[in-house]
Protein backbone atom coordinates (compact mmCIF):
# COMPACT_ATOMS: atom_id res chain seq x y z
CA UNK A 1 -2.12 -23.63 -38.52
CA UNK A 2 1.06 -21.95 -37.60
CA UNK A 3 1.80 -21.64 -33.26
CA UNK A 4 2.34 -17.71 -32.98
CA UNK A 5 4.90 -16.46 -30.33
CA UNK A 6 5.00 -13.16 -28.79
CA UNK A 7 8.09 -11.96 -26.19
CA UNK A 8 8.20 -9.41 -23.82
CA UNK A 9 11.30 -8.27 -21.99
CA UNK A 10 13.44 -6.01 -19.56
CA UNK A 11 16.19 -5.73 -17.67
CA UNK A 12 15.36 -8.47 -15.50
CA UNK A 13 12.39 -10.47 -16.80
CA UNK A 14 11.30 -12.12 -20.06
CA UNK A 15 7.99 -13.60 -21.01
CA UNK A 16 7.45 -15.55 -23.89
CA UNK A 17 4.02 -16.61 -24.60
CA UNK A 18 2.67 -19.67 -27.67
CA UNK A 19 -0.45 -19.97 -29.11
CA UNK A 20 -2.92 -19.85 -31.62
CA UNK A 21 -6.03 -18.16 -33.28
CA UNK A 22 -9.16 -18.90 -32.23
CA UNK A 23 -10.61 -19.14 -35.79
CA UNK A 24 -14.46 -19.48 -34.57
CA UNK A 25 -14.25 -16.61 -33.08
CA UNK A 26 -13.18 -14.49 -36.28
CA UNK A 27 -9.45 -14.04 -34.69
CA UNK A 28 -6.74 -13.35 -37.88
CA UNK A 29 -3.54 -15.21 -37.82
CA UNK A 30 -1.62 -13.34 -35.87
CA UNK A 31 -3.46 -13.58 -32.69
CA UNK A 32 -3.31 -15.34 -29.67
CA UNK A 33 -7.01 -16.82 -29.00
CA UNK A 34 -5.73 -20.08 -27.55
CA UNK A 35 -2.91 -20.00 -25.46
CA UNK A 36 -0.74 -23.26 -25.38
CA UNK A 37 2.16 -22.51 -23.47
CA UNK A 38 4.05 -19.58 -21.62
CA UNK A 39 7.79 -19.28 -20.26
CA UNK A 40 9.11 -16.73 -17.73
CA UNK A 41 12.78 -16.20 -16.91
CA UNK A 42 13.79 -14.07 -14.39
CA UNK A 43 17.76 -12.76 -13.42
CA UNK A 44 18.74 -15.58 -11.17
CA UNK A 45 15.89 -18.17 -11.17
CA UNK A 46 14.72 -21.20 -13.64
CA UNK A 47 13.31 -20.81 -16.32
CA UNK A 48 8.78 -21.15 -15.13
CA UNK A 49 6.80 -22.68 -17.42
CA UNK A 50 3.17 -23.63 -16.91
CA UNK A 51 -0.20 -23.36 -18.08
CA UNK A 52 -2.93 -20.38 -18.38
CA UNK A 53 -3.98 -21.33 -14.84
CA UNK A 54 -0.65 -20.69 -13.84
CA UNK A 55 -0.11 -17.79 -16.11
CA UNK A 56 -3.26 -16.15 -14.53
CA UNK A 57 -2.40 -16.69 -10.82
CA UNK A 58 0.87 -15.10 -11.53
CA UNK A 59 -1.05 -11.76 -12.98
CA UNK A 60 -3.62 -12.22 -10.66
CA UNK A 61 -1.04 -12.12 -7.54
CA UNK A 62 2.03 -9.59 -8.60
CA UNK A 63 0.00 -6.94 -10.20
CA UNK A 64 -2.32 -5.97 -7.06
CA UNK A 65 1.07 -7.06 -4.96
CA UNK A 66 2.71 -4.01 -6.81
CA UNK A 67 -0.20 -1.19 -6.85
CA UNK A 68 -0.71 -1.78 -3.25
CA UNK A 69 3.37 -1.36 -2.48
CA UNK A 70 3.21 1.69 -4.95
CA UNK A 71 0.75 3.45 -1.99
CA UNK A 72 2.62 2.25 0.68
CA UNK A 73 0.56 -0.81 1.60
CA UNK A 74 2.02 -4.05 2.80
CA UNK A 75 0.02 -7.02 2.43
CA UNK A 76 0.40 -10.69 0.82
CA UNK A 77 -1.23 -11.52 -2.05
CA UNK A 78 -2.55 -14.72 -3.42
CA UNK A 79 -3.89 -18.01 -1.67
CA UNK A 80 -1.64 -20.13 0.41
CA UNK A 81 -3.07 -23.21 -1.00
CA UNK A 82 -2.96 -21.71 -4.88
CA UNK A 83 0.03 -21.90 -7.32
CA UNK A 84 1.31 -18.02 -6.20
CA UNK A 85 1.86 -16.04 -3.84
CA UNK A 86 3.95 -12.65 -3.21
CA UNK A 87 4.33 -10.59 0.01
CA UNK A 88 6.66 -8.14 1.81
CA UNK A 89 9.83 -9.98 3.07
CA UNK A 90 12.43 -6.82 4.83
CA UNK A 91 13.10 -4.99 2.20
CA UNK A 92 12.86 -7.19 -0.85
CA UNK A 93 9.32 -9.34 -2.23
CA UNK A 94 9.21 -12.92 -1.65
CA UNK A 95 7.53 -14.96 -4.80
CA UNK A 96 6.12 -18.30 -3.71
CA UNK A 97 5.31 -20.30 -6.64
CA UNK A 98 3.65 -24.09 -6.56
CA UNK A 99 3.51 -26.97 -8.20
CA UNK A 100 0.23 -28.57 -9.43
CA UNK A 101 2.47 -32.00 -10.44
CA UNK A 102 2.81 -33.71 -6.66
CA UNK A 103 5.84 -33.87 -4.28
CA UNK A 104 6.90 -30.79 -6.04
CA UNK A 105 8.39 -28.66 -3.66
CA UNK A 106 7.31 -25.22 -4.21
CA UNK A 107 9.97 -22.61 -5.46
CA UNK A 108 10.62 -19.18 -3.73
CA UNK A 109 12.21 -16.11 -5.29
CA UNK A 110 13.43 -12.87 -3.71
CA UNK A 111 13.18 -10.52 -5.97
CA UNK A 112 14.40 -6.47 -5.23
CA UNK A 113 12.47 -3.82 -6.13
CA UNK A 114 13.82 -3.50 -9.69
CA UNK A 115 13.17 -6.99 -10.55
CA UNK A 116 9.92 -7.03 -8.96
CA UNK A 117 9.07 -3.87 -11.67
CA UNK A 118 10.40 -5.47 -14.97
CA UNK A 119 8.22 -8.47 -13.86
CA UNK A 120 5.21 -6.25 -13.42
CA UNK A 121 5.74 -4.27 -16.79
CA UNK A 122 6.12 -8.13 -18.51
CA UNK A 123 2.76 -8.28 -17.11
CA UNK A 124 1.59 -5.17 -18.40
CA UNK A 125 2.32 -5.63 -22.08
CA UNK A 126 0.59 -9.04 -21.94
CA UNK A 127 -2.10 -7.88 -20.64
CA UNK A 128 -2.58 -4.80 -22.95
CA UNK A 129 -1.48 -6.62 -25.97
CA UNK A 130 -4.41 -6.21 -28.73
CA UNK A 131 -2.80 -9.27 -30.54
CA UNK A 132 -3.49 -11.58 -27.29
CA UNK A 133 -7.46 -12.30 -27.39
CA UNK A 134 -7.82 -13.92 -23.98
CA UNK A 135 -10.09 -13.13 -21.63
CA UNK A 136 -8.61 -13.20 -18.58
CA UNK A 137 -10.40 -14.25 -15.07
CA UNK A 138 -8.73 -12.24 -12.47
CA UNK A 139 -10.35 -9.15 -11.26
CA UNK A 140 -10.10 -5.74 -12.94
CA UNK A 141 -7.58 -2.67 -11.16
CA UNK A 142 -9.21 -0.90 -8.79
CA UNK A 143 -8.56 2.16 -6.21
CA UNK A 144 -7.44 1.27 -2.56
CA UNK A 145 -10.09 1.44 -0.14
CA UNK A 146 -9.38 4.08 2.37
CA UNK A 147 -9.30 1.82 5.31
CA UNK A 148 -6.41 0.20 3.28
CA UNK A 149 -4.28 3.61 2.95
CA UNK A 150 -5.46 4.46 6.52
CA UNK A 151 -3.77 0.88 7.58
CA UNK A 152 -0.90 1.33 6.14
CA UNK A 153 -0.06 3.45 8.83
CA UNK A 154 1.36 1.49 11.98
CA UNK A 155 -1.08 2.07 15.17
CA UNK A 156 1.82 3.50 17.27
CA UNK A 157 2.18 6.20 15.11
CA UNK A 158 -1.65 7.03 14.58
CA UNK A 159 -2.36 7.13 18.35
CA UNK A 160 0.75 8.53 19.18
CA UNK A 161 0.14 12.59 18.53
CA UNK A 162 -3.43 12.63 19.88
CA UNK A 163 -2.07 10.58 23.10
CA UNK A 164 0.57 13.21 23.47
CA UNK A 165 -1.87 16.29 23.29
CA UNK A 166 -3.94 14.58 25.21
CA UNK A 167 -1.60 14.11 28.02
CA UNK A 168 0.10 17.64 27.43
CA UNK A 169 -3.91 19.01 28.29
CA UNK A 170 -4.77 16.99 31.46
CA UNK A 171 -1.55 18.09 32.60
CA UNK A 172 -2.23 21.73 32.18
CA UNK A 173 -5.37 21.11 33.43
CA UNK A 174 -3.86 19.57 36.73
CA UNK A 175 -1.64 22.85 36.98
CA UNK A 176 -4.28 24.77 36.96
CA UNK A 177 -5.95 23.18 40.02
CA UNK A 178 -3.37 23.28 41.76
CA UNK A 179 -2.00 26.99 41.81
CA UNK A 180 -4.04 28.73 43.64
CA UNK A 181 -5.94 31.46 43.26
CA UNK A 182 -4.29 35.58 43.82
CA UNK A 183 -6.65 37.15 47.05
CA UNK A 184 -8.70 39.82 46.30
CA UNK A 185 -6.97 43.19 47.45
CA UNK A 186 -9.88 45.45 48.83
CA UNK A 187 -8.58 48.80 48.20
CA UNK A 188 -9.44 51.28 51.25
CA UNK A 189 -10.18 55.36 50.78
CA UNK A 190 -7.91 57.92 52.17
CA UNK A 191 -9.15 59.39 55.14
CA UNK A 192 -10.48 63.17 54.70
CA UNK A 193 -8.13 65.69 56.21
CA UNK A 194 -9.12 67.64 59.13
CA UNK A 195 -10.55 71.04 58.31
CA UNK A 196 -9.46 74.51 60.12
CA UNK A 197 -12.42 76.53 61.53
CA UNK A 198 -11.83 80.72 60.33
CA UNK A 199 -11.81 81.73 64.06
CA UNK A 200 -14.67 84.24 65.06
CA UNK A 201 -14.56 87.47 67.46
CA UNK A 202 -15.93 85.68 70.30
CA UNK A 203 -12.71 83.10 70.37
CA UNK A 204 -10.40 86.41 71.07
């Protein structure tokens, strides 16, 4: 039985995955149905090697890693005590990758934004691939929650308006109180003027 080999590749990233057809289940020869080995080589870094486990925790860390930056969400991905992890490090991604062999140290890689998306379309095309039959274990994509989207904003800036227009109305309110109130002008009549009496015989 021939080993089949499939690469995908960018600017930055290249994947190379081994393996043969699972001929119980009906696979034809061309497929991937049992994966024996995979190789990644990023711009900068060794060459990775390991096995599905390993191939798995990769996909299962980066891809969520990169929908979640895509909406503006910063969060870690991936168990500390697991062979991957990514999360936000200033303005680049910091890839934590471990060892299963002991006293391995584990290896971290910066990667910028561009290298961090040729990784994640590597990803992609494995992952889509009709010619790969493997079932993979990781959870399926699905939409943010909207507490996630709502945290993405920092506190400071969520309180911040409502503080100030809360503030800006006690303060009018306090205004108010103070000034006082005009004085109600009563207005007064005009008196009548006096009237002249049409003098009679009698007054001459």
């Amino acid at each position: 039985m021939l080993k089949t080999t499939y690469q995908y590749e960018q600017t930055a990233a290249r994947l190379v995955v081994e393996g043969f057809p699972d001929l119980s289940a009906g696979h034809s020869s061309d497929a991937v149905g049992i994966l024996s080995s995979w190789r990644l080589q990023l711009v900068g870094a060794p060459e990775l090697e390991g096995t599905r486990d390993h191939l798995e925790a990769l996909m299962a860390a980066v891809m969520p890693y990169a929908r979640h930056r895509l909406s503006g969400v910063q969060r870690r991905f991936g168990q500390e005590s697991g062979f991957v992890s990514i999360g936000p490090n200033q303005t680049n991604h910091l890839l934590e990758l471990r060892s299963s062999r002991e006293g391995v140290e584990p290896l971290q890689l910066k990667l910028d934004d561009a290298e961090l998306a040729d990784l994640v379309r590597c990803l992609d095309q494995l992952r889509i691939d009709t010619r790969v039959k493997l079932t993979w274990t990781f959870p399926e994509d699905r939409p943010l929650q909207r507490q996630e989207i709502v945290d993405r904003i920092p506190l400071q800036k969520r309180l911040g308006p409502p503080l100030l227009a809360g503030v800006a109305l006690a303060c009018s309110i306090a205004t108010a109180w103070l000034v006082p109130l005009p004085q109600e002008i009563k207005e007064t009549s005009p008196a009548p003027a006096p009237v002249e009496k049409p003098e009679t015989q009698s007054d001459r």
